[in-house]
Protein backbone atom coordinates (compact mmCIF):
# COMPACT_ATOMS: atom_id res chain seq x y z
CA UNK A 1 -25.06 23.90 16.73
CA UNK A 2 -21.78 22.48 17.46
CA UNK A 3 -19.11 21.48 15.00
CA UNK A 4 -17.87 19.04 14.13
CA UNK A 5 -13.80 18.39 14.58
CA UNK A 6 -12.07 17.10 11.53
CA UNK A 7 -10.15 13.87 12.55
CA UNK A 8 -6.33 14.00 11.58
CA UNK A 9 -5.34 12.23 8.75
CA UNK A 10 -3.78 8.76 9.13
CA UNK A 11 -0.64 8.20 9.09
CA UNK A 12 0.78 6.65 5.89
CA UNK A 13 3.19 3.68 5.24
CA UNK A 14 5.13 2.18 2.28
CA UNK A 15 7.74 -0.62 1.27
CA UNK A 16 10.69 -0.27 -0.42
CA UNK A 17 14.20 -1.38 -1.74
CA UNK A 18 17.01 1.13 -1.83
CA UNK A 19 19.76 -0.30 -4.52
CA UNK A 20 23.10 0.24 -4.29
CA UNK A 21 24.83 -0.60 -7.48
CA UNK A 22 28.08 0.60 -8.81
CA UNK A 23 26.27 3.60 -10.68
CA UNK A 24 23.58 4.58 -8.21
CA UNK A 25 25.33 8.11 -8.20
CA UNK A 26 24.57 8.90 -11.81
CA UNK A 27 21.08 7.30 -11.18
CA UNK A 28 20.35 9.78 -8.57
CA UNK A 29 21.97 12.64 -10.26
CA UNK A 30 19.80 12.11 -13.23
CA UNK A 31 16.80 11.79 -10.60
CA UNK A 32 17.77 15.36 -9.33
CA UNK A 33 17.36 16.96 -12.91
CA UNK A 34 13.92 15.26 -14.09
CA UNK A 35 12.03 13.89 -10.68
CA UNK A 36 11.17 15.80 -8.33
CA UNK A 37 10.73 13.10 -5.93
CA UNK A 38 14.19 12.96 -5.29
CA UNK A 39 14.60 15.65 -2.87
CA UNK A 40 12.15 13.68 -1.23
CA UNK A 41 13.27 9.84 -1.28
CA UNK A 42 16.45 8.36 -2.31
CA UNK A 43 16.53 6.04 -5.58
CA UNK A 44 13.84 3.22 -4.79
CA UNK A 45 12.05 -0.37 -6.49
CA UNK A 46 8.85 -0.31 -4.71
CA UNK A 47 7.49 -3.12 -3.21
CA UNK A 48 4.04 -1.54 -1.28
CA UNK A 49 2.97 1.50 -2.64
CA UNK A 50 2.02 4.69 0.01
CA UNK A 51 -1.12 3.71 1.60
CA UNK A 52 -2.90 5.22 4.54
CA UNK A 53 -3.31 3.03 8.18
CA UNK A 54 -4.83 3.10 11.91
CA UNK A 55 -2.53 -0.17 12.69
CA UNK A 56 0.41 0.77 14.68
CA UNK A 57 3.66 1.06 13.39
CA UNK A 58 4.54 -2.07 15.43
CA UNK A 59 1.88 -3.97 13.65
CA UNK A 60 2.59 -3.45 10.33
CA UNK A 61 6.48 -3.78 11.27
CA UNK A 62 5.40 -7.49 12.19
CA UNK A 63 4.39 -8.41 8.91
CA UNK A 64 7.09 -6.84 7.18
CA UNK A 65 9.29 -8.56 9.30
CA UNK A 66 7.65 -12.10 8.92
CA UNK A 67 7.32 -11.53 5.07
CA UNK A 68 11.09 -10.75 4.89
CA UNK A 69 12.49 -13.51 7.37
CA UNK A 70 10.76 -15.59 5.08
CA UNK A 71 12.27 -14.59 1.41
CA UNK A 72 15.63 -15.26 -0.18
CA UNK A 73 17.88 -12.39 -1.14
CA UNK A 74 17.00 -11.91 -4.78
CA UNK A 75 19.44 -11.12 -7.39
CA UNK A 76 18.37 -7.87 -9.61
CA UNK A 77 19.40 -6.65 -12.68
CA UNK A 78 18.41 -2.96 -14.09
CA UNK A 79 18.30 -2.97 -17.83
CA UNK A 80 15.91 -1.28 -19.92
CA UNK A 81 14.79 2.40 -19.66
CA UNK A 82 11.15 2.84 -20.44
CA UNK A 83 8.19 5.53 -20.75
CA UNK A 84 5.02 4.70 -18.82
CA UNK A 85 1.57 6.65 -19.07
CA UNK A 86 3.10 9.83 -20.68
CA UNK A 87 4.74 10.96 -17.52
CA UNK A 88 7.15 8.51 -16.17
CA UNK A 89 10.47 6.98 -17.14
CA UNK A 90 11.65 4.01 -15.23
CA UNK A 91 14.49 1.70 -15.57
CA UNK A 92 12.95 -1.63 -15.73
CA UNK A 93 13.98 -4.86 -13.49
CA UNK A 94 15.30 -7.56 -15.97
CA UNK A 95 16.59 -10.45 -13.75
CA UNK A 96 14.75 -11.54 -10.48
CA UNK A 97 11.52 -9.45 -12.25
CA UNK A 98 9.25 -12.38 -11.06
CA UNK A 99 10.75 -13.06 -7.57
CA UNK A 100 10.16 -9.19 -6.59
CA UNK A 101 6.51 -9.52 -8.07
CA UNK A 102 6.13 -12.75 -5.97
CA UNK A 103 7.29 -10.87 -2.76
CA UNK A 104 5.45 -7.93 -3.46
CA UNK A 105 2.26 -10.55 -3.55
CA UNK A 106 3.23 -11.76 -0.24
CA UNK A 107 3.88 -8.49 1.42
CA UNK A 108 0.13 -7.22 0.39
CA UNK A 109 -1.26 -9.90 2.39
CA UNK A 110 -3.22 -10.04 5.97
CA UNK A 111 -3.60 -6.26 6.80
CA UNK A 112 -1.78 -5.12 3.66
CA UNK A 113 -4.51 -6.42 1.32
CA UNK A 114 -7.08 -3.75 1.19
CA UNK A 115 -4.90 -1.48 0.03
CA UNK A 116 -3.70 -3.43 -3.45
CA UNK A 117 -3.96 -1.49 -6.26
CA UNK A 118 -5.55 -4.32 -8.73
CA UNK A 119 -6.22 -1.70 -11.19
CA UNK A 120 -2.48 -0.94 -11.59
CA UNK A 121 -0.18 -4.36 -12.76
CA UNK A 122 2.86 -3.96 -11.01
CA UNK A 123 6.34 -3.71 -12.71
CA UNK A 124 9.44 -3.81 -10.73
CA UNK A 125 11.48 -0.57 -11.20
CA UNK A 126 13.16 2.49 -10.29
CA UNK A 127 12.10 5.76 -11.51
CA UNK A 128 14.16 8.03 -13.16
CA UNK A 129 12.03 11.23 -14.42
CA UNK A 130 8.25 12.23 -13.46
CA UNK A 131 7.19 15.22 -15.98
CA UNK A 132 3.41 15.82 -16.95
CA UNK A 133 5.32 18.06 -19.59
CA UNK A 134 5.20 15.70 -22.86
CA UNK A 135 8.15 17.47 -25.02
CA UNK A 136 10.53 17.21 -21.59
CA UNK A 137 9.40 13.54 -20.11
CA UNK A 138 10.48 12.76 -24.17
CA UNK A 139 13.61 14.26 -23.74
CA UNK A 140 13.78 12.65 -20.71
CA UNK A 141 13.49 9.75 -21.70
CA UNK A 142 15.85 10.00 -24.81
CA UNK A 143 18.55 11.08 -22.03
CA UNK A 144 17.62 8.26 -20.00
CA UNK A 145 18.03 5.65 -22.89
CA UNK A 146 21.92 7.26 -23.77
CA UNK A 147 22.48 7.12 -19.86
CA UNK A 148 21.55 4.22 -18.70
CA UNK A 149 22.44 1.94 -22.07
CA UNK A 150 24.29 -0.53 -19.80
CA UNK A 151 22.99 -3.07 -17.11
CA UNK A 152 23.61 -2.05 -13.26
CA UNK A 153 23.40 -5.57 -10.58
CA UNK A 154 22.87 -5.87 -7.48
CA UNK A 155 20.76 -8.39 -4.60
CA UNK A 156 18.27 -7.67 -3.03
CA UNK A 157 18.78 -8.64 0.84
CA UNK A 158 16.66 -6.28 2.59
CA UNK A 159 13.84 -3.81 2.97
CA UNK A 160 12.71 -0.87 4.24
CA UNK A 161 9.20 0.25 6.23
CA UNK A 162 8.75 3.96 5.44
CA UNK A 163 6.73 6.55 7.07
CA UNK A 164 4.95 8.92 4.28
CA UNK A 165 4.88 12.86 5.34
CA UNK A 166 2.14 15.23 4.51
CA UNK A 167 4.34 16.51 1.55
CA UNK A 168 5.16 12.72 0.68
CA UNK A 169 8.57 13.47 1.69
CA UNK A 170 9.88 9.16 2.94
CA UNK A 171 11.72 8.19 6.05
CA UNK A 172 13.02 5.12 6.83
CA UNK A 173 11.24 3.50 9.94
CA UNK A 174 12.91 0.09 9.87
CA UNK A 175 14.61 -2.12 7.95
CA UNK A 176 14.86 -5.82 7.72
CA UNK A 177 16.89 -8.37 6.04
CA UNK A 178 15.72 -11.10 3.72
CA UNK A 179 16.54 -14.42 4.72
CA UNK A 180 20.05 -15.22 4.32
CA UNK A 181 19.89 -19.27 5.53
């Protein structure tokens, strides 16, 4: 009896935008001390969430691509700090909240679409802590609401196709600009 050869995995894909507000630094620094995702991927607002694919890097840089040549630069501001499903805190999206919803619509369209999470509403944010540990995602999130008190702006005019490691580690495969006409 022969057998049989497991197939590799596919290789997995996200969207993203990486801010770059006055403040970022203290954003990431406080990512360093209660994520630990952030050895892994810069500070992020994700658009498509990690998702596996056989289409070809080329493929799904097409849609990006037409999704983004197609969407005005959004103006985005950061505001509240909240806790989400007793292990996240996330500083929330205040200002352009609905635009990045709208383009995170569009972008999970035509090959994106099986791979919607319709179980999960989306929120546009950045995360700041991941704990499964209740007593320290609370402190956490106390820190995070002394922090980050104050609102941090910045536009949207771009964003990013990642490739998704085995250890979820994110690298940026291309980038492309929202449409600035």
């Amino acid at each position: 009896m022969r057998l049989a050869r497991s197939r590799p995995s596919l290789p997995r894909f996200a969207v993203a935008w990486f801010p770059s507000f006055a403040g970022i630094e203290r954003i990431e620094d406080f990512r360093r001390h209660h994520d630990p995702t952030a050895e892994r991927i810069a500070a992020h607002l994700p658009l498509v969430f990690p998702f596996s694919s056989s289409l070809s890097r080329l493929q799904l840089a097409t849609h990006v691509g037409r999704v983004a040549s197609r969407w005005p630069p959004i103006p985005v501001t950061f505001r509240a700090v909240r806790g989400h499903a007793n292990e996240f805190v996330f500083l929330m999206v205040s200002r352009g909240a609905a635009s990045i919803s709208a383009l995170h619509d569009r972008l999970y369209t035509r090959s994106f679409r099986p791979h919607l999470r319709r179980d999960l509403p989306y929120e546009p944010r950045v995360t700041l802590a991941c704990c499964a540990d209740l007593a320290h995602l609370e402190a956490a999130l106390a820190e995070a609401k002394d922090e980050f008190g104050s609102e941090f702006s910045d536009v949207m005019r771009e964003v990013t196709l990642l490739g998704v490691n085995g250890n979820g580690e994110m690298s940026p495969l291309k980038t492309f600009a929202l449409n600035c006409a």
